[in-house]
Protein backbone atom coordinates (compact mmCIF):
# COMPACT_ATOMS: atom_id res chain seq x y z
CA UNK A 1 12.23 -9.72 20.63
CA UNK A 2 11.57 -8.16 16.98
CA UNK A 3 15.10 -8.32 16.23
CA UNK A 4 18.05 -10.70 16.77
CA UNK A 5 21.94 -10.80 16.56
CA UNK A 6 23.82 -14.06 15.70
CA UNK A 7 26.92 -14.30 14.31
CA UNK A 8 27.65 -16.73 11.12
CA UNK A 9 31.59 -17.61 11.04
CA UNK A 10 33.19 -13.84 10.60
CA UNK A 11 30.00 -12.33 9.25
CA UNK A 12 27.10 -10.89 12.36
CA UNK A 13 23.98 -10.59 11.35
CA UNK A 14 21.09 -8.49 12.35
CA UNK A 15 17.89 -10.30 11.84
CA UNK A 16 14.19 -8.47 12.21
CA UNK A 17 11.30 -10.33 12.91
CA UNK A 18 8.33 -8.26 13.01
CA UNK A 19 5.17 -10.33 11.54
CA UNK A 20 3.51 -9.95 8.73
CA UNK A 21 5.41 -7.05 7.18
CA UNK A 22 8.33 -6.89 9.35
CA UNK A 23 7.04 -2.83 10.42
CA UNK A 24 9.77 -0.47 11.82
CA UNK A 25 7.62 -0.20 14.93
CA UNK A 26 9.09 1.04 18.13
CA UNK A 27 10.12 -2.30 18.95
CA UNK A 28 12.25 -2.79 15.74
CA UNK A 29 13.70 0.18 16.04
CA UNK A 30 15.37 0.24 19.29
CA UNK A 31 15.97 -3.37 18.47
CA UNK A 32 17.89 -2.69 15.18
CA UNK A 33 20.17 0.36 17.29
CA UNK A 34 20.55 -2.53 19.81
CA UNK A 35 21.60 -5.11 17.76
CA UNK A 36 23.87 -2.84 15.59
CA UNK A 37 25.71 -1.85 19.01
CA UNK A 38 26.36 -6.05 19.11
CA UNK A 39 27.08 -6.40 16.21
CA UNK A 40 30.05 -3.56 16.32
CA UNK A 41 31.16 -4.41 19.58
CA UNK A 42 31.63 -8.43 18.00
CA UNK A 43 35.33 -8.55 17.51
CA UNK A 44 34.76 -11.54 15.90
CA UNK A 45 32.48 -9.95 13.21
CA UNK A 46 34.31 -8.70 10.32
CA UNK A 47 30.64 -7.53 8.21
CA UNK A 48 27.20 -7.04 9.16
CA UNK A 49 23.91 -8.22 7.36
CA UNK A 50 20.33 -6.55 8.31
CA UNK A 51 17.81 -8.88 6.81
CA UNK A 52 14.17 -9.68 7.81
CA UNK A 53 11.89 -12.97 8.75
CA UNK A 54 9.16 -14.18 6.32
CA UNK A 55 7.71 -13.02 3.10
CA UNK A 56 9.24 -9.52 3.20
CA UNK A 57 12.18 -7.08 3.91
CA UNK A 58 10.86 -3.92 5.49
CA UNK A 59 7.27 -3.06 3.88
CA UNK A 60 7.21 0.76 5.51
CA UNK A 61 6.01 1.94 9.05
CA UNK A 62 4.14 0.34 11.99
CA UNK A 63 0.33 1.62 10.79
CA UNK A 64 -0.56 0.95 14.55
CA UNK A 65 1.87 3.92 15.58
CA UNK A 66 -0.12 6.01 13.05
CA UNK A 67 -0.98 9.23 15.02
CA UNK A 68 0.55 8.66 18.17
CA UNK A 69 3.09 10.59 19.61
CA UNK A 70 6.52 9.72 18.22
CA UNK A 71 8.60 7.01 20.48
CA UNK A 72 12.71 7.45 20.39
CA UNK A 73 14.48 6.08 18.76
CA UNK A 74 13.01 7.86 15.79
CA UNK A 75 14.01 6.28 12.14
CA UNK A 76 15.90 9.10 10.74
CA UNK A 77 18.76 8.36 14.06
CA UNK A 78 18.58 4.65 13.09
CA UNK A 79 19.40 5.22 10.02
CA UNK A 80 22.01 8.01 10.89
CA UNK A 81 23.40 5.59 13.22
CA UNK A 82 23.18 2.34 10.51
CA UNK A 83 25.14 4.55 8.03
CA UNK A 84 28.07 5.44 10.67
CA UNK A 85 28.87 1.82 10.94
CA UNK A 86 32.74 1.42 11.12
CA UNK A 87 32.04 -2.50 9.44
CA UNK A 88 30.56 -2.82 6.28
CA UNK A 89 26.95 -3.41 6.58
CA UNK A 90 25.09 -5.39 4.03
CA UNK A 91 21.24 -5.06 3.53
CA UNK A 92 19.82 -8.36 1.76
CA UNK A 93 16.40 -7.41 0.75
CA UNK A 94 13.67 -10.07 -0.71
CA UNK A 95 9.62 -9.91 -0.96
CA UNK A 96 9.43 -5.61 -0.76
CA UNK A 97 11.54 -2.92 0.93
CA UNK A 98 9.44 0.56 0.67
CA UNK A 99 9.18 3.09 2.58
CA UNK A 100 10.95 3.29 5.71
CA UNK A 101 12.33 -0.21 4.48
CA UNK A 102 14.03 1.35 1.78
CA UNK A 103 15.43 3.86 3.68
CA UNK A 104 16.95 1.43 5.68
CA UNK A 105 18.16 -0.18 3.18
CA UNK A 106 19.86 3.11 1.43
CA UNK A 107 21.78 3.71 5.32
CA UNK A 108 23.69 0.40 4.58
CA UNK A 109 26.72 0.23 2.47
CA UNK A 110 25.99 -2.64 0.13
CA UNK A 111 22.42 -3.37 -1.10
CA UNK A 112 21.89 -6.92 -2.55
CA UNK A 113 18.41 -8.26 -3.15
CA UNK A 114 16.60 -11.98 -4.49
CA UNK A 115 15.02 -12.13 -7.38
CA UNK A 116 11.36 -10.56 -7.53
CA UNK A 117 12.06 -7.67 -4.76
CA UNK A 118 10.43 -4.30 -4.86
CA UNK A 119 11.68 -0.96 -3.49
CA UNK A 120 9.75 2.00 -3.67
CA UNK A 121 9.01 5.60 -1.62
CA UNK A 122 5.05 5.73 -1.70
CA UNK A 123 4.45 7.80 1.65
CA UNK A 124 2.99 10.28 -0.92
CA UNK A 125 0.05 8.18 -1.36
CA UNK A 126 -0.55 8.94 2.20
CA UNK A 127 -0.14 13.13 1.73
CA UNK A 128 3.88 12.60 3.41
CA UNK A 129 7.50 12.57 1.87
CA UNK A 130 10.26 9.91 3.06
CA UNK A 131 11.39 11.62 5.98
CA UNK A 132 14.38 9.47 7.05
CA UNK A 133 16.36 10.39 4.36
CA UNK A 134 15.06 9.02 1.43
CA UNK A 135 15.12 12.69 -0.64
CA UNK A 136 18.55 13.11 0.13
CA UNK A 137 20.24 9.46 -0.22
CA UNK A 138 18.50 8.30 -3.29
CA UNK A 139 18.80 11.06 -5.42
CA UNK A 140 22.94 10.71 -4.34
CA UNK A 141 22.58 7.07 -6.08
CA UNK A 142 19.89 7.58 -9.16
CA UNK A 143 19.89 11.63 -9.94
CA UNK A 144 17.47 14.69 -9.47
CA UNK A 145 15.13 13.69 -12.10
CA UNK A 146 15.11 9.77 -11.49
CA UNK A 147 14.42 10.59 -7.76
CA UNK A 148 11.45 12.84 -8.53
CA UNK A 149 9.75 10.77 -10.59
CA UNK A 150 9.97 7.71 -8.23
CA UNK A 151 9.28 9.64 -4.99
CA UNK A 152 6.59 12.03 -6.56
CA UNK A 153 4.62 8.89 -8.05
CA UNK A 154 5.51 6.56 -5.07
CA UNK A 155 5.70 3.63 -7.77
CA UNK A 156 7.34 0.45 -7.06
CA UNK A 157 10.36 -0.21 -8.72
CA UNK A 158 11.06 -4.38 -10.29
CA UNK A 159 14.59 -5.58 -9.34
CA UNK A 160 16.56 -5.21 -12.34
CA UNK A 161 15.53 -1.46 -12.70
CA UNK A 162 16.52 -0.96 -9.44
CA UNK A 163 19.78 -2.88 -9.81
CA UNK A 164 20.09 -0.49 -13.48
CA UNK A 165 19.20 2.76 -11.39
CA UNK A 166 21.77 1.94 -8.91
CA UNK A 167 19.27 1.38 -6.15
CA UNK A 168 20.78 -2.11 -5.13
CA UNK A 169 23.89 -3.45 -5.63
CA UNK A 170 23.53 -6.93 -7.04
CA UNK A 171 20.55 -9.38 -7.79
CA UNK A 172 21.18 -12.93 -5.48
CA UNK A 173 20.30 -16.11 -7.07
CA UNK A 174 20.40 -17.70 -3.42
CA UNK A 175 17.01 -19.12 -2.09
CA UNK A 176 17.06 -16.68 1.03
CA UNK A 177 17.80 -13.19 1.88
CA UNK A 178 20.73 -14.85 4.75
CA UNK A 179 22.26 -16.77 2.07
CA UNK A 180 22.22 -13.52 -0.15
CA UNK A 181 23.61 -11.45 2.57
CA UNK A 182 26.36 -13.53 3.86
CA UNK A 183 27.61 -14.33 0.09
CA UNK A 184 27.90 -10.41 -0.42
CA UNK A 185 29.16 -9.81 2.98
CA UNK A 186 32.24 -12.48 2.00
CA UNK A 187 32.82 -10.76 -1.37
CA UNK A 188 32.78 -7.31 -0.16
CA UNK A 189 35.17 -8.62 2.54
CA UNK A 190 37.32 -10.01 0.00
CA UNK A 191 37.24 -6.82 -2.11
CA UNK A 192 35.48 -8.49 -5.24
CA UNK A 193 31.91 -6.13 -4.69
CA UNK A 194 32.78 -2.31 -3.50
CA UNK A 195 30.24 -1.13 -0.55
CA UNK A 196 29.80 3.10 -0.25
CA UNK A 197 28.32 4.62 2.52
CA UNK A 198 25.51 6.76 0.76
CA UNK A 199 25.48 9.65 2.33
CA UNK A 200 28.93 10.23 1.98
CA UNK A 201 28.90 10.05 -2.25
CA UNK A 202 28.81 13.29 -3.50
CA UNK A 203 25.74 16.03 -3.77
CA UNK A 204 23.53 14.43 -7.00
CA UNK A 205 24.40 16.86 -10.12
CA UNK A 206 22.00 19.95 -10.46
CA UNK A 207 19.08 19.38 -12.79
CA UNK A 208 16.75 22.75 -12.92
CA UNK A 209 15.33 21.58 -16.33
CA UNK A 210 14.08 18.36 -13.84
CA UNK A 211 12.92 20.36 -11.02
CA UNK A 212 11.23 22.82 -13.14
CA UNK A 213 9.55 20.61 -15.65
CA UNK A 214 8.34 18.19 -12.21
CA UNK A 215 6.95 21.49 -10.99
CA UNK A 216 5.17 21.95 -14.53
CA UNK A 217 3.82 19.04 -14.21
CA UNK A 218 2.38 18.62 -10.94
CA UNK A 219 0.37 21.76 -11.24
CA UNK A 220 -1.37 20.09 -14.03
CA UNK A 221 -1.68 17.01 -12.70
CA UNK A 222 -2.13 17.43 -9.23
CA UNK A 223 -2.19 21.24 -8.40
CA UNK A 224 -4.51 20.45 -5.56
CA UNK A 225 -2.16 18.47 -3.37
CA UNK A 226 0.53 19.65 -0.89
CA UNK A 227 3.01 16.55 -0.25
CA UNK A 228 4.16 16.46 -4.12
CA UNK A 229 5.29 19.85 -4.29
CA UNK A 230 7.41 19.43 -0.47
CA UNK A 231 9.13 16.15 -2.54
CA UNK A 232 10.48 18.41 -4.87
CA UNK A 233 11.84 20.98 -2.28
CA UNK A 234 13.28 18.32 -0.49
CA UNK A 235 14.79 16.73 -3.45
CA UNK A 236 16.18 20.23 -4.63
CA UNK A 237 17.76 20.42 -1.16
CA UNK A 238 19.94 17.15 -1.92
CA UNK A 239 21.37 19.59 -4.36
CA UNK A 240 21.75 22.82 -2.53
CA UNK A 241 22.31 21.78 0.72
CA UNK A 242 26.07 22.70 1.90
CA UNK A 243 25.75 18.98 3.56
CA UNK A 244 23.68 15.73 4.01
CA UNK A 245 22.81 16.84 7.79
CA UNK A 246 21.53 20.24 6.53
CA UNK A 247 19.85 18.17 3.75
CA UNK A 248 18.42 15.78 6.19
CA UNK A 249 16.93 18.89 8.23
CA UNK A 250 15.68 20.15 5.50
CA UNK A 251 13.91 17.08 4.63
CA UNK A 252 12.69 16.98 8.85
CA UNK A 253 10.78 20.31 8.63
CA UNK A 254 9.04 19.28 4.99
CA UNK A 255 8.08 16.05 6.39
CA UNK A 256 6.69 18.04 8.96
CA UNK A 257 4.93 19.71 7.44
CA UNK A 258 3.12 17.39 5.49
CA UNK A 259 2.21 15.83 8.77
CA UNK A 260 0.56 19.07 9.33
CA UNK A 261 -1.47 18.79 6.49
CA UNK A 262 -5.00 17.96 6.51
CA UNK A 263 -4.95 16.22 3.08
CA UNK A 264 -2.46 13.56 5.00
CA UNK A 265 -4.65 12.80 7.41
CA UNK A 266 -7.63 12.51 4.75
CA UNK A 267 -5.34 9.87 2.35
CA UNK A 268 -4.48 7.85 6.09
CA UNK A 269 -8.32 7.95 6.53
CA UNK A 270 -8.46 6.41 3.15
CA UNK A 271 -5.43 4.11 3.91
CA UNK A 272 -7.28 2.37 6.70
CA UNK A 273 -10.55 2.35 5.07
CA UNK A 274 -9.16 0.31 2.24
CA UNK A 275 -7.46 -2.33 4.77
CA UNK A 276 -11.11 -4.38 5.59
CA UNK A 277 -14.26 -3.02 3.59
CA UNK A 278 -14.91 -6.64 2.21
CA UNK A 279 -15.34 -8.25 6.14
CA UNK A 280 -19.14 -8.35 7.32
CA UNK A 281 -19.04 -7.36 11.26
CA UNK A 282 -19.44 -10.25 13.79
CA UNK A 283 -18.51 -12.69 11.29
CA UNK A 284 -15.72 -14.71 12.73
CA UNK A 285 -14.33 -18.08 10.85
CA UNK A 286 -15.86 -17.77 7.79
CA UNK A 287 -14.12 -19.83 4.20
CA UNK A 288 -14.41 -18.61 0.97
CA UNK A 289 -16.52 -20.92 -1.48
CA UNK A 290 -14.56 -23.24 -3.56
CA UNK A 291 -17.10 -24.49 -6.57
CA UNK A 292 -18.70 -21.34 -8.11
CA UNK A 293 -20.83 -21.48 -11.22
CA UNK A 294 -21.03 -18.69 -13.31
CA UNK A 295 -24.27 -18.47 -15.10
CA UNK A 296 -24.80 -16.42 -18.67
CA UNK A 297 -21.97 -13.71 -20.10
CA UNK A 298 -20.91 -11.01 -18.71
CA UNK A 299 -16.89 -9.25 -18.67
CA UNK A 300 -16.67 -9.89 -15.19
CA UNK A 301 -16.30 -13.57 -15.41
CA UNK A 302 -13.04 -13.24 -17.90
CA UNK A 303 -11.62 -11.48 -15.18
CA UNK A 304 -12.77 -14.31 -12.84
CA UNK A 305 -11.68 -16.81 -14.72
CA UNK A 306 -7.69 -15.52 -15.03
CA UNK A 307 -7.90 -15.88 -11.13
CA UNK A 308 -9.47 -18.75 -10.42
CA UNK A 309 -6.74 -20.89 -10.39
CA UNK A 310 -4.31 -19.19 -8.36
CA UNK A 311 -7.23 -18.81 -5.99
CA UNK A 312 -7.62 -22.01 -5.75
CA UNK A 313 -11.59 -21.67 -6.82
CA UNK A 314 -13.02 -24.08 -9.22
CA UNK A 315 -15.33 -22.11 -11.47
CA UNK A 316 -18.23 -24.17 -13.98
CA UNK A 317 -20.21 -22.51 -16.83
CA UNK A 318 -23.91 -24.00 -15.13
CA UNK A 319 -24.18 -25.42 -11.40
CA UNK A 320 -23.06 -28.92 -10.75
CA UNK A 321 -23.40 -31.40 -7.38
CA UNK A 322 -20.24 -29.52 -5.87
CA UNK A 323 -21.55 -25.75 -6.91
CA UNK A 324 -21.64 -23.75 -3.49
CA UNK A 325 -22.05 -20.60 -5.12
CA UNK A 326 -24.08 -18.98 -8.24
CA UNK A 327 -23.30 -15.95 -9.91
CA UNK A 328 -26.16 -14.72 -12.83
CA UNK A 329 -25.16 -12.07 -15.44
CA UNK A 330 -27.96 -9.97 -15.94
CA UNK A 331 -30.69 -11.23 -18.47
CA UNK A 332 -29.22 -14.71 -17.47
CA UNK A 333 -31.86 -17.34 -16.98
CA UNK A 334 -31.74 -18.93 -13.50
CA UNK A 335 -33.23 -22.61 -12.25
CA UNK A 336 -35.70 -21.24 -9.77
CA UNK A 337 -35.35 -24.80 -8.18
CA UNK A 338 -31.74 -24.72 -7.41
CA UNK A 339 -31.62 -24.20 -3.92
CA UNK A 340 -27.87 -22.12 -3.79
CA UNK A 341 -26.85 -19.09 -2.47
CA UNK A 342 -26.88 -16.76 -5.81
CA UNK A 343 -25.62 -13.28 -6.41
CA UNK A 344 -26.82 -11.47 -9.30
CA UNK A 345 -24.68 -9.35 -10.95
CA UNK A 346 -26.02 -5.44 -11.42
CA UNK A 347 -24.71 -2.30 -13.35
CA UNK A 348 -24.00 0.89 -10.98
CA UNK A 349 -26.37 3.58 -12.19
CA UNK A 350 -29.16 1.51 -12.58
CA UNK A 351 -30.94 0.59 -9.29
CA UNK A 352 -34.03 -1.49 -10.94
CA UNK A 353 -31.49 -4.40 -11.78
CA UNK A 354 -30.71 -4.66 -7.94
CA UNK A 355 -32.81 -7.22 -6.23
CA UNK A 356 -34.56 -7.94 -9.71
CA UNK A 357 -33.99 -11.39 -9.56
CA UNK A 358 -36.41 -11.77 -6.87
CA UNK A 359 -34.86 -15.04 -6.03
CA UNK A 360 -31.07 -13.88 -5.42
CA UNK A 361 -30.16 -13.09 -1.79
CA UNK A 362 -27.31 -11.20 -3.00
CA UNK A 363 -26.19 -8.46 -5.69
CA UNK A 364 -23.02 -7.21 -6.84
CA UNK A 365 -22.90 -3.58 -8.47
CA UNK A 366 -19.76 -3.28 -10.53
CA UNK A 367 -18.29 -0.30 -10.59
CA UNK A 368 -18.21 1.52 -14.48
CA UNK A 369 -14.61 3.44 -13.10
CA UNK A 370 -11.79 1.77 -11.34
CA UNK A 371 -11.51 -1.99 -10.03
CA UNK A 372 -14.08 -1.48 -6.79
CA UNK A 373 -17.43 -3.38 -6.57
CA UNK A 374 -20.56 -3.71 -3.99
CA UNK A 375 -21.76 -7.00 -2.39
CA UNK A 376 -25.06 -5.71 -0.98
CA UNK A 377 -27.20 -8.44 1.22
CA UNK A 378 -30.36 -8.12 0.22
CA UNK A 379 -31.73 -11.30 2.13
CA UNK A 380 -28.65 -13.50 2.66
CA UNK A 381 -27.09 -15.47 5.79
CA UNK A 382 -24.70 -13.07 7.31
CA UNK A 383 -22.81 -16.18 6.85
CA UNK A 384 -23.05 -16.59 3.55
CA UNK A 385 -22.68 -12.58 2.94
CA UNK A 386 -19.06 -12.76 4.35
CA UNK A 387 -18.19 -16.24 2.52
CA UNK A 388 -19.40 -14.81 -0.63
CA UNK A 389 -17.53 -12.04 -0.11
CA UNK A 390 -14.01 -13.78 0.86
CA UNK A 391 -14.64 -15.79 -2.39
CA UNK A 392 -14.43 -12.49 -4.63
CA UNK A 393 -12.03 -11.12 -2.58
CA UNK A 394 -10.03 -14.41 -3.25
CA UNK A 395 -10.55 -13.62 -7.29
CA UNK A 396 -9.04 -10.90 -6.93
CA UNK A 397 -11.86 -7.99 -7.08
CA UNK A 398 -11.89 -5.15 -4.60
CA UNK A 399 -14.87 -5.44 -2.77
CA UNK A 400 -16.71 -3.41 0.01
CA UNK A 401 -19.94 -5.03 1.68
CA UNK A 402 -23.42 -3.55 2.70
CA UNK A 403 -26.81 -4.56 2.96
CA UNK A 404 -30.39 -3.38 1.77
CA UNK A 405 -29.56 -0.70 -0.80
CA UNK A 406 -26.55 -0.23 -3.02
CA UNK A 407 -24.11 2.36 -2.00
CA UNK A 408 -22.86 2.85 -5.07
CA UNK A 409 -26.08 3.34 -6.60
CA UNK A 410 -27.11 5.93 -4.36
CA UNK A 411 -24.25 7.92 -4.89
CA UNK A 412 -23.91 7.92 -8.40
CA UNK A 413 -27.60 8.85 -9.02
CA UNK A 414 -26.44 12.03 -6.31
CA UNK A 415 -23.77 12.96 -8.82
CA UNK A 416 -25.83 12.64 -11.83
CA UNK A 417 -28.69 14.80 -10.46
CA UNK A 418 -26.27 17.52 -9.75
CA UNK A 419 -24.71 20.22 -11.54
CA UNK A 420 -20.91 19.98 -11.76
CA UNK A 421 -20.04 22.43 -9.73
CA UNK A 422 -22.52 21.01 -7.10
CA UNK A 423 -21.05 17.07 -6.99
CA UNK A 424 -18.87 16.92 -4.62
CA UNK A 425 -21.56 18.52 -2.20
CA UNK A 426 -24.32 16.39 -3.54
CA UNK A 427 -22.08 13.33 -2.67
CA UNK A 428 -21.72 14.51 1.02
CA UNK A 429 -25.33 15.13 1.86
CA UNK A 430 -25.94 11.63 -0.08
CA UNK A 431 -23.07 10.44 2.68
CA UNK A 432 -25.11 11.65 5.80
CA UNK A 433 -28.41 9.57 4.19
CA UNK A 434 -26.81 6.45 3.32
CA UNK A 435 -25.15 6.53 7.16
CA UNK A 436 -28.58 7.75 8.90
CA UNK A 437 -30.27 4.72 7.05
CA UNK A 438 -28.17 2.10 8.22
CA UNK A 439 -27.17 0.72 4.74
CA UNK A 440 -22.65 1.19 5.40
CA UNK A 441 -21.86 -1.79 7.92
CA UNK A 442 -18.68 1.36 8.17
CA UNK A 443 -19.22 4.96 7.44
CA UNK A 444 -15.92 5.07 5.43
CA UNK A 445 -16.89 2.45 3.06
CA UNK A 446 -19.01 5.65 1.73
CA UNK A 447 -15.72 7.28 1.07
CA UNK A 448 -14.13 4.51 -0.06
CA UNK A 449 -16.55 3.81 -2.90
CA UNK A 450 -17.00 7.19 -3.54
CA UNK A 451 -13.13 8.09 -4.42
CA UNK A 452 -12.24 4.60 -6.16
CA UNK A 453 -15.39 4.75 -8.01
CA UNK A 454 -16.76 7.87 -8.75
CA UNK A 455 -13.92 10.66 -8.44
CA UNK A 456 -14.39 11.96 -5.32
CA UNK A 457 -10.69 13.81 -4.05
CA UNK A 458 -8.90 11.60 -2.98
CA UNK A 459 -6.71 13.99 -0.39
CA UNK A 460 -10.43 15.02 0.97
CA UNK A 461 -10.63 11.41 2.27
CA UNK A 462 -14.37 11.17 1.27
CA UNK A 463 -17.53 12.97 1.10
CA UNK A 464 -18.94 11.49 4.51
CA UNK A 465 -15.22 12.59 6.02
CA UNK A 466 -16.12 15.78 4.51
CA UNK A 467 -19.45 16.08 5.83
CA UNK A 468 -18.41 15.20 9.28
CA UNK A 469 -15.50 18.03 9.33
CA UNK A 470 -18.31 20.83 8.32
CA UNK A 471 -20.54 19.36 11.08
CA UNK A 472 -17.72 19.78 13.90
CA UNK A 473 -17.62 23.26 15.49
CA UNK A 474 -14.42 25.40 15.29
């Protein structure tokens, strides 16, 4: 089961357990409406607690479910059904609660949170708006122009802003989210902590200087893109509508519509591209290196450095007996005796430094924009390609793998050979080569690399999306 009812003394609570990120998949929530129906019908139970297993609250919706057909109980009637509770429920939040999580959270009556939680809306990162309720029920706690601003950027917001927004309730010293939740539970039930039901405060003030100077600055900032501008009708709504429901329906045929979109499901392309670019196929079981030697100067290794230790990667200034793993800054001078996997360290743009130590069996292109960079396997182990690249993966650098040729090279001399108005087409038919030759181990790695590093639209999902939706007959 992905959630669980127990009761604690006078206090029930809910309890999800959906590993790693606790997901409102199907499974959580019919189990959530299930438990919730326990939970009321416990005469015993005087308050109710929704908390979560593990490292995190609610982190947002089941990315499994993406594209499939919708499964009842959908979340907006959750929540609905969450807010109607005749107890007063408490939500004890810890790790993140965004998304869907948040919106969760915002149907309870009491919001208390640990130290170090994060809430945040960012479904416009993925071309959407909240769409259980998260335009109409913050704005009734924060205000028009606070709302925008969070929901428009999809930012995560620390714990004490939230608690000074008005997001949460109180910030629990307790070690876990069930001590948090009963301890708020018992002082709401002894009247020392007030719990509202959100959607039952009144209609957030009207702001039109906010609406109209968010509008303003979206079409500078982002007149291209659809989802930003439905935010701010469905915020407006909060305002205008005669009632939360009509609010909430309002909200239902935005979201809607952004699921229409095809710039959502470009940024979902994205989404999932981003979740494994660093993992070399058929590689199973492989362990980052632990001793890495970092040979010569170069700005990368400062950056190295500041993660080593958390990392748990001991780094030396020239190899050693324990050295697994060599990195050379370019111009560095290299022991052509020293018998270690090596990669040498390139600059995007300039393909001569890539394989010119003839010695290395690896290069890294670093990217000039943005924080992605390029292990390409120029004669390497698969083995050792995927080890090398958990180990910078482990230090913190975004990294997508390939072999033979630099990706990033290719496409950047593409762009620079074009006229401005012609990039974005010279990046796709440099897309269609780069796949054709073999040298993506995943076709949206090109598209990855090519919006994180060299500016292609991001709500296109990619020139080699691009290319592929031209090449499909109508």
């Amino acid at each position: 089961m992905s959630v669980h009812y127990q009761r604690h003394g006078d206090i029930g609570v809910i309890q999800i357990a959906n590993p790693p990120v606790n997901a409102l998949s199907h499974a959580v929530r019919s189990g959530l409406v299930n438990a919730l129906e326990k939970g009321i019908a416990d005469t015993q139970a005087k308050a109710l607690v929704v908390l979560a297993d593990g490292r995190t609250f609610i982190a947002g919706a089941d990315i499994r479910e993406f594209g499939k057909p919708p499964q009842a109980p959908l979340l907006p009637d959750v929540i609905t059904q969450l807010e109607a509770c005749p107890k007063p429920l408490i939500a004890a939040l810890h790790g993140t609660a965004l998304g869907g999580g948040l919106e969760v959270a915002l149907g309870c009556h009491y919001r208390v949170a640990l130290a170090g939680t994060r809430v945040g809306l960012p479904e416009v990162k993925l071309g959407l708006l909240p769409g259980a309720g998260g335009t109409q029920r913050l704005p009734r706690l924060v205000g028009v122009e606070r709302a925008l601003e969070m929901i428009t950027s999809g930012r995560f917001v620390a714990t004490e802003e939230a608690l000074e927004a008005g997001i949460i309730d109180a910030i629990s010293s307790a070690e876990t989210p069930l001590e948090a939740g009963l301890a708020a539970a018992q002082a709401v039930l002894a009247d020392n902590q007030m719990a509202r039901v959100t959607g039952q405060l009144s209609a957030p003030a009207a702001n039109p200087q906010a609406i109209s100077a968010m509008v303003e600055r979206l079409h500078q900032d982002a007149a291209e893109l659809f989802s930003p501008f439905r935010i701010v009708e469905a915020v407006e709504a909060s305002v205008t509508a005669e009632s939360l429901q009509d609010g909430l329906r309002r909200e239902r045929e935005l979201f809607l519509a952004c699921m229409d979109s095809p710039q959502r499901a470009g940024l979902i392309h994205l989404f999932f591209a981003a979740r494994s670019p660093h993992v070399v196929p058929e590689i199973e079981n492989a362990d980052a290196f632990k001793h890495v030697a970092l040979i010569g100067e170069d700005p990368l290794f400062e950056r190295l450095q500041k993660a080593a230790q958390k990392a748990g990667i001991t780094l030396t200034s020239e190899p050693d007996n324990a050295t697994e793993l060599c990195l050379l800054a370019p111009n560095a001078a290299r022991d052509s005796g020293t018998a270690l996997p090596t990669i040498a360290l390139a600059n995007i743009g300039i393909s001569s430094d890539i394989g010119s130590n003839s010695d290395s069996a690896l290069s890294l292109v670093i990217a000039e924009k943005g924080s992605m960079v390029e292990l390409i396997n120029l004669n390497a182990e698969p083995l050792t390609h995927q080890r090398a690249a958990l180990t910078l993966k482990a230090l913190r650098l975004n990294v997508v793998v390939s072999r033979q040729q630099s990706l990033l090279n290719t496409l950047q001399l593409a762009s620079q050979q074009a006229t401005a108005s012609d990039r974005h087409s010279a990046l796709e038919q440099a897309s269609v080569r780069i796949a054709e030759q073999g040298f993506c181990f995943r076709e949206s790695d090109i598209d990855l690399l090519a919006v994180e590093a060299l500016g292609y639209p991001r709500h296109l999902g990619g020139p080699h999306r691009q290319s592929t939706l031209k090449d499909t007959p109508l």
